[in-house]
N, C-alpha and C. Protein backbone atom coordinates (compact mmCIF):
# COMPACT_ATOMS: atom_id res chain seq x y z
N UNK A 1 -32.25 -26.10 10.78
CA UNK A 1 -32.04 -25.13 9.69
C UNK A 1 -32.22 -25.85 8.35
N UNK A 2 -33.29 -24.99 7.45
CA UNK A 2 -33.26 -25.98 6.24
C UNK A 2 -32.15 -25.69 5.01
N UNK A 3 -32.32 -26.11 4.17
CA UNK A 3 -31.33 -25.89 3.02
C UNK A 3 -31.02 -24.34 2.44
N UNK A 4 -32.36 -23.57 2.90
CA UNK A 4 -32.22 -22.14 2.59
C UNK A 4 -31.08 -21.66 3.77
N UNK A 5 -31.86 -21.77 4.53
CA UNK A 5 -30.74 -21.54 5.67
C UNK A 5 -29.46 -21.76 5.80
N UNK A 6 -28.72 -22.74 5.18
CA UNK A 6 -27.69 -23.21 5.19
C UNK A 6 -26.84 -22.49 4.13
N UNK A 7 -27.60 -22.38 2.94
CA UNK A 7 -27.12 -21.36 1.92
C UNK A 7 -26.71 -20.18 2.48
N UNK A 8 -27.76 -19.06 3.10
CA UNK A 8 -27.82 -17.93 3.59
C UNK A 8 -26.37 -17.60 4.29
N UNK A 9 -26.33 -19.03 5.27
CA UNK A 9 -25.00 -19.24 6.11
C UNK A 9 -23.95 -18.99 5.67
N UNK A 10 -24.04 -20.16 4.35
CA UNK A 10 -22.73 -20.03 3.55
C UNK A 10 -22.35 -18.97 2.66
N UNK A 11 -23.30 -18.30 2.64
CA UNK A 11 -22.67 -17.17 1.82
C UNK A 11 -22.79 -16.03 2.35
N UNK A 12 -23.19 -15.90 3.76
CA UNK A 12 -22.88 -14.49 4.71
C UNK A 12 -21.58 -14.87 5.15
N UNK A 13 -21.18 -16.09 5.45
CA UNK A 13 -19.66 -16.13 6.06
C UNK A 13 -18.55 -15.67 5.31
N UNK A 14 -19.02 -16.00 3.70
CA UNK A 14 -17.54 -15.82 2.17
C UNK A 14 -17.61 -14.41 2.35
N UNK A 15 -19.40 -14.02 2.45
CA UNK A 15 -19.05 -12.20 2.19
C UNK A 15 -18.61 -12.08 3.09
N UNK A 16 -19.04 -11.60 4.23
CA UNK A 16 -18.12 -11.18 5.07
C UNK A 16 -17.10 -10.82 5.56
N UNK A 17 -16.50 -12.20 5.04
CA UNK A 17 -14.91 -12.53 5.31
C UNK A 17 -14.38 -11.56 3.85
N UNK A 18 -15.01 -11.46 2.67
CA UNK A 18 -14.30 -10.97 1.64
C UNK A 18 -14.31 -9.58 2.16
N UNK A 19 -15.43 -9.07 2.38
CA UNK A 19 -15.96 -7.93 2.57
C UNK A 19 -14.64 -7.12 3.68
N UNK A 20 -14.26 -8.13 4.63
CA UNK A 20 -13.37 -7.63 6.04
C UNK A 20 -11.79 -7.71 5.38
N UNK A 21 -11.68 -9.57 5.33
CA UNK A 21 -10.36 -9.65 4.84
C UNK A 21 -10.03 -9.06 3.34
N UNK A 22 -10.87 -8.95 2.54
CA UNK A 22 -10.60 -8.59 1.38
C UNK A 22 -10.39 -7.49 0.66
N UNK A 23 -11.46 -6.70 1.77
CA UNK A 23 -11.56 -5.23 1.28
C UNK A 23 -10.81 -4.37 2.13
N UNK A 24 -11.46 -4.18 3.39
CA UNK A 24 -11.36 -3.43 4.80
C UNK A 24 -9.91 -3.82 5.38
N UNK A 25 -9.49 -5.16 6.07
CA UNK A 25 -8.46 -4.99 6.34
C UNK A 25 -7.39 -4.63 5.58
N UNK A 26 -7.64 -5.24 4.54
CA UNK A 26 -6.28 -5.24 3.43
C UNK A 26 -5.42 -3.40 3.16
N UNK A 27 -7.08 -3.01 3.12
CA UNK A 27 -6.66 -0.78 2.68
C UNK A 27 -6.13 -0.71 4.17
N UNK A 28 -6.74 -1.16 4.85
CA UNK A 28 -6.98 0.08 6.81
C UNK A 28 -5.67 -0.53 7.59
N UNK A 29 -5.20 -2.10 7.98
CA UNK A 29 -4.83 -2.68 8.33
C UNK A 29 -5.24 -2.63 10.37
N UNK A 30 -6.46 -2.57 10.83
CA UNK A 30 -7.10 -2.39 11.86
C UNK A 30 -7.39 -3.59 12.07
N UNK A 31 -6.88 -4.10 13.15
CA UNK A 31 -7.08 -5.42 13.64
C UNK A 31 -8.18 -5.61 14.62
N UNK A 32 -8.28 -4.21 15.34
CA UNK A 32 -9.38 -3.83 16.45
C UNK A 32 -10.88 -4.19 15.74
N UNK A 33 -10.66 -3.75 14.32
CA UNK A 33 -12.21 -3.71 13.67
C UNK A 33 -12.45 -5.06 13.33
N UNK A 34 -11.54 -6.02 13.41
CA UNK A 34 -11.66 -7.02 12.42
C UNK A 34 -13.02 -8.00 13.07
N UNK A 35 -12.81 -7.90 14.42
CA UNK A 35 -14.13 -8.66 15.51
C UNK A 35 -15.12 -8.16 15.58
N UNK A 36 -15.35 -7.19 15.70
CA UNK A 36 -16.35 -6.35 15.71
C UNK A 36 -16.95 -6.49 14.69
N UNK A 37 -16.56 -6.35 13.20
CA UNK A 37 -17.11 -6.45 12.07
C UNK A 37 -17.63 -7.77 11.84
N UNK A 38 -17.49 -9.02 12.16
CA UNK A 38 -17.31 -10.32 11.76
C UNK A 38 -18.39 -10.98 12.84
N UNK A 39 -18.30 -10.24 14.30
CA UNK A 39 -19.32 -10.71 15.77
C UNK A 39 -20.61 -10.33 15.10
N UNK A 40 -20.28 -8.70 14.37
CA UNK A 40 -21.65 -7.96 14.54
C UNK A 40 -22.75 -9.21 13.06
N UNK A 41 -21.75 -9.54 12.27
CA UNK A 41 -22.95 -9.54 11.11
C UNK A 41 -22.89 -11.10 11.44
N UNK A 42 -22.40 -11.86 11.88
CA UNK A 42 -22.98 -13.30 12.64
C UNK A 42 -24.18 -13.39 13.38
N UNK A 43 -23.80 -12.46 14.34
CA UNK A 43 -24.99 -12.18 15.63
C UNK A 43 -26.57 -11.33 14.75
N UNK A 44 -26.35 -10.87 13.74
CA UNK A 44 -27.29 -10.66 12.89
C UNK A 44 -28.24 -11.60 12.09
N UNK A 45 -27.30 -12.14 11.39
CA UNK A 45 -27.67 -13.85 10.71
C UNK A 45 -28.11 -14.64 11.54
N UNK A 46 -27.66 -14.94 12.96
CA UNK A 46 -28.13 -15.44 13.86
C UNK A 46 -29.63 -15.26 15.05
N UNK A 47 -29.27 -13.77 14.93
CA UNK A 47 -30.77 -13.30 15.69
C UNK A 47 -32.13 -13.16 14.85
N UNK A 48 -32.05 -13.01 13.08
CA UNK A 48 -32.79 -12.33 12.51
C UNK A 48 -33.14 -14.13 11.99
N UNK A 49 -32.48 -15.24 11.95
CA UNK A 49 -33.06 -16.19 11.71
C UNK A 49 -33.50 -17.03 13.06
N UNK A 50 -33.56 -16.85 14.23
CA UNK A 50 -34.12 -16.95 15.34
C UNK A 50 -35.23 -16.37 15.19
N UNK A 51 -35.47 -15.18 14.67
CA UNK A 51 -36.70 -14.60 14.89
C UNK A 51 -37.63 -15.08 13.91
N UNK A 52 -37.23 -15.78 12.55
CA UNK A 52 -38.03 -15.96 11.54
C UNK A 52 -39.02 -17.21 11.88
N UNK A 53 -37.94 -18.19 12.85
CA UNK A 53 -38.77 -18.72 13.02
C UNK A 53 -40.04 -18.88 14.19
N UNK A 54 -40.09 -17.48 14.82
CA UNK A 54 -41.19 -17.36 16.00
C UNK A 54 -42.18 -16.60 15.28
N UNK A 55 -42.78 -16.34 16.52
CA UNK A 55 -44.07 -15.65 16.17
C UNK A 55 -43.72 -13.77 16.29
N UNK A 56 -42.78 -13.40 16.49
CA UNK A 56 -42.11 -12.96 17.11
C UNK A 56 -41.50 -11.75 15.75
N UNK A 57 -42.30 -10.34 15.46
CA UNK A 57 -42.18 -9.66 13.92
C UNK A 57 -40.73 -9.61 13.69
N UNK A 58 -40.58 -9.64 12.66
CA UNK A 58 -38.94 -9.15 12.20
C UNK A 58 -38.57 -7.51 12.08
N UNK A 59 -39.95 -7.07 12.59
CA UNK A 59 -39.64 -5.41 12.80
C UNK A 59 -39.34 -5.14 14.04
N UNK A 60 -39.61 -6.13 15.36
CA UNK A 60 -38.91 -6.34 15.97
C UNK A 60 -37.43 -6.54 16.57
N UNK A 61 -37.11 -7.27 15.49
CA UNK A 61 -35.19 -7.64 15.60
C UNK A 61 -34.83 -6.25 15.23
N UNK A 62 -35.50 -5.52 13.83
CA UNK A 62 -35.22 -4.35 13.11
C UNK A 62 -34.82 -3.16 14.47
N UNK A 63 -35.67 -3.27 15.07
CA UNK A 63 -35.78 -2.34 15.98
C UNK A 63 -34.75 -2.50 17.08
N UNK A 64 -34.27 -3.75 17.55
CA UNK A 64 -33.66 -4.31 18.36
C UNK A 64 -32.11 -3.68 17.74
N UNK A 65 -32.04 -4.16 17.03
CA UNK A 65 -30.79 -3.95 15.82
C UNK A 65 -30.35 -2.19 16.00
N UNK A 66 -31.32 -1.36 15.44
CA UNK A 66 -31.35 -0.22 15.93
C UNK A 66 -30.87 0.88 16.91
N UNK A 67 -31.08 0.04 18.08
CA UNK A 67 -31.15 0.19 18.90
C UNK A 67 -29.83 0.07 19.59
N UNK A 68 -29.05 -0.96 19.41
CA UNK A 68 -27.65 -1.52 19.58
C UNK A 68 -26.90 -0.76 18.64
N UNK A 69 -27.18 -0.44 17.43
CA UNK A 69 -26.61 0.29 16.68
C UNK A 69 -26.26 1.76 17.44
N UNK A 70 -27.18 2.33 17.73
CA UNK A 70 -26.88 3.87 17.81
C UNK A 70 -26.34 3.50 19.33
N UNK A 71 -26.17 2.64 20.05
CA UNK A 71 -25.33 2.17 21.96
C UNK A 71 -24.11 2.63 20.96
N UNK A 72 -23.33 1.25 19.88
CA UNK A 72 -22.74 0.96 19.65
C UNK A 72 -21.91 2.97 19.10
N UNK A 73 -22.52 3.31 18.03
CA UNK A 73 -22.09 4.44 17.84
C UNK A 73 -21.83 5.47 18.57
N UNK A 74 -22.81 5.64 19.52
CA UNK A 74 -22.05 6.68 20.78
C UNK A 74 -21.80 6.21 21.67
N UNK A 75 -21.10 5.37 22.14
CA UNK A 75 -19.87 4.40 23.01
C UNK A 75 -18.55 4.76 22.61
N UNK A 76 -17.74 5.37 21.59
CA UNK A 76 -16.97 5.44 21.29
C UNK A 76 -16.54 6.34 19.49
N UNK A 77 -15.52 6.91 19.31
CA UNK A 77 -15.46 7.64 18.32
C UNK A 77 -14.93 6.57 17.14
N UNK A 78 -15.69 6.96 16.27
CA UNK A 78 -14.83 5.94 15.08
C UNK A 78 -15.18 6.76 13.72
N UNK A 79 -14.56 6.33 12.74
CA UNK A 79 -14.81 7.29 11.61
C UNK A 79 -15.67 7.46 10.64
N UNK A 80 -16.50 7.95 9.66
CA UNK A 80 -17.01 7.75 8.74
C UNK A 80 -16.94 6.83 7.94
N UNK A 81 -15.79 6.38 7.31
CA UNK A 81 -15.62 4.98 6.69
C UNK A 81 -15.83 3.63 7.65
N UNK A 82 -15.48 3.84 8.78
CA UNK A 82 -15.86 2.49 9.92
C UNK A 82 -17.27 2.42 9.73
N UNK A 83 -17.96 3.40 9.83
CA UNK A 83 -19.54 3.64 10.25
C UNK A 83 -20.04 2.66 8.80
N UNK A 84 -19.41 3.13 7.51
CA UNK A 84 -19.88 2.24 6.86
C UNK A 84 -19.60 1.03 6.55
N UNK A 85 -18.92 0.36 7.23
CA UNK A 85 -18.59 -0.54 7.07
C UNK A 85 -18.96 -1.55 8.16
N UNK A 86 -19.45 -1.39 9.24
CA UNK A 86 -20.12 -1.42 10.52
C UNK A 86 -21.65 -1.94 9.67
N UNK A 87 -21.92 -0.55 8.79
CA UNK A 87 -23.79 -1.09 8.39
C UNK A 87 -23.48 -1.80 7.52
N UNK A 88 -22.45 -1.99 6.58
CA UNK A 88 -22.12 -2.91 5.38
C UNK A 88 -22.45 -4.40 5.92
N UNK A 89 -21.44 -4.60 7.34
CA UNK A 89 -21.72 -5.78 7.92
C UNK A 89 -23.40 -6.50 8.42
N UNK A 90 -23.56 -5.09 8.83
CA UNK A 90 -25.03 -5.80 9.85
C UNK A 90 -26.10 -5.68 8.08
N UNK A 91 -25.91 -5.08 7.33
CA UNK A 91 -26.67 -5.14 6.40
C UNK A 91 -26.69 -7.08 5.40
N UNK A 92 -25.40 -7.27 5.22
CA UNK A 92 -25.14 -8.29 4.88
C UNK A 92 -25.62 -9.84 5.91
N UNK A 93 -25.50 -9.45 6.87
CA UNK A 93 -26.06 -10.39 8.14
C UNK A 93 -27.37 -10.37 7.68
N UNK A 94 -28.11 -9.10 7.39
CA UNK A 94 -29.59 -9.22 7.51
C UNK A 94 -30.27 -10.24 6.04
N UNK A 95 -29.38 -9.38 4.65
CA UNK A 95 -30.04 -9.72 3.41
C UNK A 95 -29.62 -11.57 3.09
N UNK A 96 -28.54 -12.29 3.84
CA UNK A 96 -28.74 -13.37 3.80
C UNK A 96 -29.21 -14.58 4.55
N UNK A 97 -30.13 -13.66 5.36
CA UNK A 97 -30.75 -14.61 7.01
C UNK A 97 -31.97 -14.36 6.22
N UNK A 98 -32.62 -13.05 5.32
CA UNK A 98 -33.79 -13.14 5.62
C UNK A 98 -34.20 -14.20 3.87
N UNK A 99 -35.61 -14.29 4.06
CA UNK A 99 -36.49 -15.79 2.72
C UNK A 99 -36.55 -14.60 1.73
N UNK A 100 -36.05 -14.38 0.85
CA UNK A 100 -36.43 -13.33 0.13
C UNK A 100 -37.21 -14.58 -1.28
N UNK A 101 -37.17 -13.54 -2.33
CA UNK A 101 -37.70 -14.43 -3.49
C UNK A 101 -37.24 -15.90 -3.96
N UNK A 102 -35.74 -15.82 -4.04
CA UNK A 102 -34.73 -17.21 -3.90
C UNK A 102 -33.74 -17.20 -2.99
N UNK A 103 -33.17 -18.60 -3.44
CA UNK A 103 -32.12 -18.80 -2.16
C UNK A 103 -31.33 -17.73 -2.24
N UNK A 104 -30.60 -17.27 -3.56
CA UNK A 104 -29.53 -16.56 -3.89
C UNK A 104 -29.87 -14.80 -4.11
N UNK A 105 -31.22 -14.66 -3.52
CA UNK A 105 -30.98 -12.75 -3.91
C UNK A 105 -30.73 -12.34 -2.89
N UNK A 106 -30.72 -13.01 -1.37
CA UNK A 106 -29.95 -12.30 -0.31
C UNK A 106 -28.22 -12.01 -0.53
N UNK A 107 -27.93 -13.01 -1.21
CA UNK A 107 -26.49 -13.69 -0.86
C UNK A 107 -25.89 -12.22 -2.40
N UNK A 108 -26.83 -12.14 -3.24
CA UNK A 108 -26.71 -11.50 -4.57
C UNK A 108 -26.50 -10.30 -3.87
N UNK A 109 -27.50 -9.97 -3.08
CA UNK A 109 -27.91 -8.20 -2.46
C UNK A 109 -26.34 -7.82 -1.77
N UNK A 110 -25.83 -9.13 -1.09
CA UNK A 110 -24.88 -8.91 -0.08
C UNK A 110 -22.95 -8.58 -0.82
N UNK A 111 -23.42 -9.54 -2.48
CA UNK A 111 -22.27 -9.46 -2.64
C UNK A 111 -21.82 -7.42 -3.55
N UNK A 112 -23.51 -7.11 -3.81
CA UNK A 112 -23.49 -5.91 -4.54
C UNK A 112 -22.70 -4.91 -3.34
N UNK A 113 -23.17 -5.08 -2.46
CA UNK A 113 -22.65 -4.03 -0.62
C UNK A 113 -20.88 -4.21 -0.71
N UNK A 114 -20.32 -6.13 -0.99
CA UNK A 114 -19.01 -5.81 -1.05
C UNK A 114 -18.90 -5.13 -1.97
N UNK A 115 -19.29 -4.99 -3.50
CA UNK A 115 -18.78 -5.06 -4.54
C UNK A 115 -18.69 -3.19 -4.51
N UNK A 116 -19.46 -2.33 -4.18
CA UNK A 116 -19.65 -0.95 -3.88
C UNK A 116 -18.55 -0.45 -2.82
N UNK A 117 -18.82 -1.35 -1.74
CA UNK A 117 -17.50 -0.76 -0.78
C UNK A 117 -16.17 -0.75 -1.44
N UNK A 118 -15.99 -1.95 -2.46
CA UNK A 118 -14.71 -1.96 -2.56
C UNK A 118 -14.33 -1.37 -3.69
N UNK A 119 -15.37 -0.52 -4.46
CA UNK A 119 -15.31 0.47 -5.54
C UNK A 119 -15.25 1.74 -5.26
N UNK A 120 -15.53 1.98 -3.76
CA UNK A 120 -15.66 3.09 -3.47
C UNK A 120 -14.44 3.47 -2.19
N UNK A 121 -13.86 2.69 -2.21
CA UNK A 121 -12.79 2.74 -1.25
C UNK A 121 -11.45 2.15 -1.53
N UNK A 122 -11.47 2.79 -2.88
CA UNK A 122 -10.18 2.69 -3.34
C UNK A 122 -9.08 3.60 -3.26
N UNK A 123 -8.39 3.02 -2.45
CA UNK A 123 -7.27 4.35 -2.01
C UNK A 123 -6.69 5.23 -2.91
N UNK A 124 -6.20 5.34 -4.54
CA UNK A 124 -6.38 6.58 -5.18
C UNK A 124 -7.00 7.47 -5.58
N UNK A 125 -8.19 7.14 -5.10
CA UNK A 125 -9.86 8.32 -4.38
C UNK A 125 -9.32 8.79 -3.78
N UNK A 126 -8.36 8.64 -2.85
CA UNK A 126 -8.20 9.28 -1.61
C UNK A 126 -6.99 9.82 -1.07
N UNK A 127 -5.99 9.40 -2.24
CA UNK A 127 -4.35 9.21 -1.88
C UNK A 127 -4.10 11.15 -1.46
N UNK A 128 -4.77 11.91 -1.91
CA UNK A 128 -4.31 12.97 -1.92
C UNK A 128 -5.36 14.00 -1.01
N UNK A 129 -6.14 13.21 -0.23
CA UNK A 129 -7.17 14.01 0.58
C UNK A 129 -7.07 13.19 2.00
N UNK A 130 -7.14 14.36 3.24
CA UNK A 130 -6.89 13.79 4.44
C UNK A 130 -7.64 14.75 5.35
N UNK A 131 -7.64 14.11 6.68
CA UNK A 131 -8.30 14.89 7.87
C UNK A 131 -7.90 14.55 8.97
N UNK A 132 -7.92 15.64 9.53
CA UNK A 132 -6.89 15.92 10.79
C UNK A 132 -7.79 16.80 12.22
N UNK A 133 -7.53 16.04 13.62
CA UNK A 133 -7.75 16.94 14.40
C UNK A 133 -6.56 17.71 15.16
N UNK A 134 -6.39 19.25 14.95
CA UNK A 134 -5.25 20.08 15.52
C UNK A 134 -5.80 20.53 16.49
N UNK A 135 -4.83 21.07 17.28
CA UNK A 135 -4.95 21.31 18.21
C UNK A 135 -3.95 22.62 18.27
N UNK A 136 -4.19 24.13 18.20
CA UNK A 136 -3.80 25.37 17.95
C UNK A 136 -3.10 25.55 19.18
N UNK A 137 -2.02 26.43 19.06
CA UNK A 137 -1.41 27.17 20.30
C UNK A 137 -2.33 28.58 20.52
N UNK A 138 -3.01 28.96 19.73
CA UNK A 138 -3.64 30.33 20.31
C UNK A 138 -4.85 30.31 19.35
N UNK A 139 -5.62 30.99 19.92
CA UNK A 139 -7.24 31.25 19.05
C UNK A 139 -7.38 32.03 17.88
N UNK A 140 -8.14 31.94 17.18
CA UNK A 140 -7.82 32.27 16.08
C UNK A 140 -9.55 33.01 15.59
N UNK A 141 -9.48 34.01 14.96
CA UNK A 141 -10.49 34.88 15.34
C UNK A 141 -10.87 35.15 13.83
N UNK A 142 -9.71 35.26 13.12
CA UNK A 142 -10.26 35.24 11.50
C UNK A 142 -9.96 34.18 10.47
N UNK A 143 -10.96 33.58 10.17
CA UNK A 143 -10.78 32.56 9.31
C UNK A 143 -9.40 32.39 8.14
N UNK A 144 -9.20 33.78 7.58
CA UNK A 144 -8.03 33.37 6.71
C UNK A 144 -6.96 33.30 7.22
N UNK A 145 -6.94 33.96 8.35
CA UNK A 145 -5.34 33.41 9.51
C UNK A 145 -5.46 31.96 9.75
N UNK A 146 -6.69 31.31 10.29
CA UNK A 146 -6.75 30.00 10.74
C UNK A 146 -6.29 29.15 9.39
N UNK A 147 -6.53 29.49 8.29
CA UNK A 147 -6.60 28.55 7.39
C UNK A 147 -4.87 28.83 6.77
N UNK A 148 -4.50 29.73 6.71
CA UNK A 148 -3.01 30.33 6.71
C UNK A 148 -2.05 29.18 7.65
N UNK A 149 -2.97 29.69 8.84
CA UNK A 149 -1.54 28.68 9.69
C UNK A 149 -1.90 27.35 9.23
N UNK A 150 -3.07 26.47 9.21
CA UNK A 150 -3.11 25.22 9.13
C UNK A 150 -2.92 24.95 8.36
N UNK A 151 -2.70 25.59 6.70
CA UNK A 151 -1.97 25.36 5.14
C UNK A 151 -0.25 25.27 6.16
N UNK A 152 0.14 26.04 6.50
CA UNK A 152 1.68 25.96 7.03
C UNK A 152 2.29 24.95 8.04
N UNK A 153 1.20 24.37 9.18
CA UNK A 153 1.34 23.57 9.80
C UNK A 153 1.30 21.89 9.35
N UNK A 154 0.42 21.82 8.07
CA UNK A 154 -0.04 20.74 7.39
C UNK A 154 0.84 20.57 6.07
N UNK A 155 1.43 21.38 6.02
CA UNK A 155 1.77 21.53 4.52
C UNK A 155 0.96 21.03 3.44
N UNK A 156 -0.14 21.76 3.22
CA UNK A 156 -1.54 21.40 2.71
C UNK A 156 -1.63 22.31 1.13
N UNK A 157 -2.08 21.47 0.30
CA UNK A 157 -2.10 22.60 -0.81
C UNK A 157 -3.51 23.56 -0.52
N UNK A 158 -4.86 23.06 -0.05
CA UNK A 158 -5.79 23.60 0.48
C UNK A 158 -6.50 23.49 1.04
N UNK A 159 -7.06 23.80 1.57
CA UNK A 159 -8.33 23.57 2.81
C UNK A 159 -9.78 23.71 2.34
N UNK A 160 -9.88 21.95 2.54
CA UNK A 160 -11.37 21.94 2.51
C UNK A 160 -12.56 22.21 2.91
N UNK A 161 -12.57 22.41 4.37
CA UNK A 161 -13.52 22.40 5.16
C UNK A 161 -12.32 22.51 6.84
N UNK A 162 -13.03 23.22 7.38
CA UNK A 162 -12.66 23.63 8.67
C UNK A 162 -13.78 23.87 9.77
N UNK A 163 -14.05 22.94 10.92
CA UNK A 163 -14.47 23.12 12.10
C UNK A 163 -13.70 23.63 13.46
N UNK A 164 -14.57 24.45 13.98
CA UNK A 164 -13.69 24.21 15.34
C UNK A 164 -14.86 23.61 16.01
N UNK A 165 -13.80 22.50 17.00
CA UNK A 165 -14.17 21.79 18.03
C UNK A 165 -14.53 22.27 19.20
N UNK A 166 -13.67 22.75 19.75
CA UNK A 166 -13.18 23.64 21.11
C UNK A 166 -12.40 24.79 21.03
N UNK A 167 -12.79 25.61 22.06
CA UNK A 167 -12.16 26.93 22.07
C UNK A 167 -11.94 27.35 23.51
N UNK A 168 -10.72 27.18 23.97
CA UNK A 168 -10.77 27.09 25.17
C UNK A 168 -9.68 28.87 25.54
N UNK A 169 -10.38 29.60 26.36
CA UNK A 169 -9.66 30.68 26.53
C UNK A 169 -9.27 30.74 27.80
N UNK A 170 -9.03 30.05 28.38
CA UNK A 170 -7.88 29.83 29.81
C UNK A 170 -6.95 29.11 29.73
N UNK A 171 -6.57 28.46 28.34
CA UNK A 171 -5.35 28.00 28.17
C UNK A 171 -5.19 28.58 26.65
N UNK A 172 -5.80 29.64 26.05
CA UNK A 172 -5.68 30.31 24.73
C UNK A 172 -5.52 28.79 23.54
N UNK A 173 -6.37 28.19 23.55
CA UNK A 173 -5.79 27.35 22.28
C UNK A 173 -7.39 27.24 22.09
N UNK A 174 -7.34 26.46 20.52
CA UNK A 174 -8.26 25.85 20.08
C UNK A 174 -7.63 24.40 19.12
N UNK A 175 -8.79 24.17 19.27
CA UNK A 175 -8.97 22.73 18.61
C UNK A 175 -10.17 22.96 17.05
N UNK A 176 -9.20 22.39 16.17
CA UNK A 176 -10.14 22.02 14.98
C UNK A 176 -10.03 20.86 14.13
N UNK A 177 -10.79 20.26 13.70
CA UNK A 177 -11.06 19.40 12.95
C UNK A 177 -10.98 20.00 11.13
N UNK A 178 -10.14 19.60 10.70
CA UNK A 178 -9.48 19.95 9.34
C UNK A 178 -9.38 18.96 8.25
N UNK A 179 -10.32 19.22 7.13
CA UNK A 179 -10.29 18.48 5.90
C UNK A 179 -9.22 19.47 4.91
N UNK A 180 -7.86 18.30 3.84
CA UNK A 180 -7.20 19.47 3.35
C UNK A 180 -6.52 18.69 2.37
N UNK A 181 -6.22 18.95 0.91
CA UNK A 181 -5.88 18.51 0.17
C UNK A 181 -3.89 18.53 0.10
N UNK A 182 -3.16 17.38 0.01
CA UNK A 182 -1.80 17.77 0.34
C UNK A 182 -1.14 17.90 -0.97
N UNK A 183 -0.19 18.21 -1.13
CA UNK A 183 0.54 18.84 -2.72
C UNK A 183 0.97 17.22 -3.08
N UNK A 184 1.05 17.03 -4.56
CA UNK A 184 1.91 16.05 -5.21
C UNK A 184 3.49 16.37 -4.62
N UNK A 185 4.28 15.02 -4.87
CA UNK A 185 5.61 15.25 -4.77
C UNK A 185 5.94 16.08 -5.95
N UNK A 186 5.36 16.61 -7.01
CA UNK A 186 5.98 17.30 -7.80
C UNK A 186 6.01 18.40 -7.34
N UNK A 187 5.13 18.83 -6.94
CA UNK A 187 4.45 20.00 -6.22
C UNK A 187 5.59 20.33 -5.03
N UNK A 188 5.26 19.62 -4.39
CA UNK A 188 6.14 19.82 -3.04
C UNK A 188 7.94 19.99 -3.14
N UNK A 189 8.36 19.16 -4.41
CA UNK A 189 9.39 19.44 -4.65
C UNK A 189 9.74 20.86 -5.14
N UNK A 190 8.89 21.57 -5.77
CA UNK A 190 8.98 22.69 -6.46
C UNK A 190 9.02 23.81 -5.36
N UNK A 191 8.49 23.51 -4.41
CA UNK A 191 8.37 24.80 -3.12
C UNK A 191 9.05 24.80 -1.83
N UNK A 192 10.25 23.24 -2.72
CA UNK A 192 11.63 23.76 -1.65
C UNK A 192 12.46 24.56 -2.05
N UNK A 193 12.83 24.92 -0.66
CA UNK A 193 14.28 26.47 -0.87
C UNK A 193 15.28 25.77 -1.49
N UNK A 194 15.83 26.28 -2.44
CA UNK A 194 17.19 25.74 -3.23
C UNK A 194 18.14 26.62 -2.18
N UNK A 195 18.56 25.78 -2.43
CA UNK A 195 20.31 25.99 -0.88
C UNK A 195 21.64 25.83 -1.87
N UNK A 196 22.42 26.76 -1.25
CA UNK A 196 23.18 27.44 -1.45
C UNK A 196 24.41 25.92 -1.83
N UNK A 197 25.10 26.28 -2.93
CA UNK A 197 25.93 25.18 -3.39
C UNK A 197 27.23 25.41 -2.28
């Protein structure tokens, strides 16, 4: 490995690690992701500079990569924010394995990916928006009932978006997947019953 290489190394390992320990674990506290995230963009840096030096295209690995990617995604459910943070990794593996113009615009490209994730996943973005899969005692046939009970069941100030999943009519329930905004404590304080002195 020459001196580029060694660079590339050293500064896919800092991101990385900032990118996981710095950003990702610190908000999520998911210990499950922490390998996965850290295997995947090694084994990236590792395969995509294996390949640089064969005869062997790098649209190749691209494809290879690909390919493991979408195994990896439908093998198991994980969330929208994992998903990006999953390509954050293998993206960062790639932009500091591959010879770009200098040593430092992979390592530059990689630190812009932390620097976005961790601007964009700042938990008071989010402190007041959530999603939920329910699971109904009975079916529900008109939308403003469904959204009625799941404001009451959630104690939700409103409902963002509503799927149903499943609808199962031999055990009368359904299943939905529910985006829903929840009240401030000011809020919520205001729409308790005052009780009797």
């Amino acid at each position: 490995m020459d001196a580029f290489g060694w660079t590339g190394l050293g500064a896919d390992l800092a991101l990385i690690s900032l990118l996981v320990f710095g950003v990702y674990y610190r908000r999520h506290r998911r210990r499950d992701m922490v390998v996965p995230y850290i295997g995947l963009n090694v084994g990236v840096f590792a395969v995509v500079s294996a390949l640089l030096g064969t005869d062997v295209g790098v649209g190749v690995g691209f494809g290879l990569f690909g390919v493991l990617s979408i195994i990896r995604l439908r093998s198991s459910e994980i969330s929208h924010g994992d998903v990006c943070y999953y390509f954050s990794s293998l993206s960062i593996g790639l932009v500091c394995a591959m010879p770009l113009e200098s040593a430092w615009t992979g390592p530059l490209l990689g630190l812009f990916v932390v620097l976005v994730m961790a601007a964009i996943d700042q938990p008071f973005l989010h402190r007041r928006h959530r999603q939920e899969r329910v699971v109904l005692e009975r079916i529900y046939y008109s939308r403003d009932e469904l959204e009625a009970r799941l404001m009451d069941l959630l104690d939700a100030e409103s409902i963002t978006r509503v799927e149903t999943l499943e609808t199962d009519l031999v055990r009368d329930s359904q299943t939905v997947e529910v985006s829903f905004r929840v009240p401030t404590d000011r809020d919520r304080a205001g729409r308790r019953p005052a009780f009797a002195q």
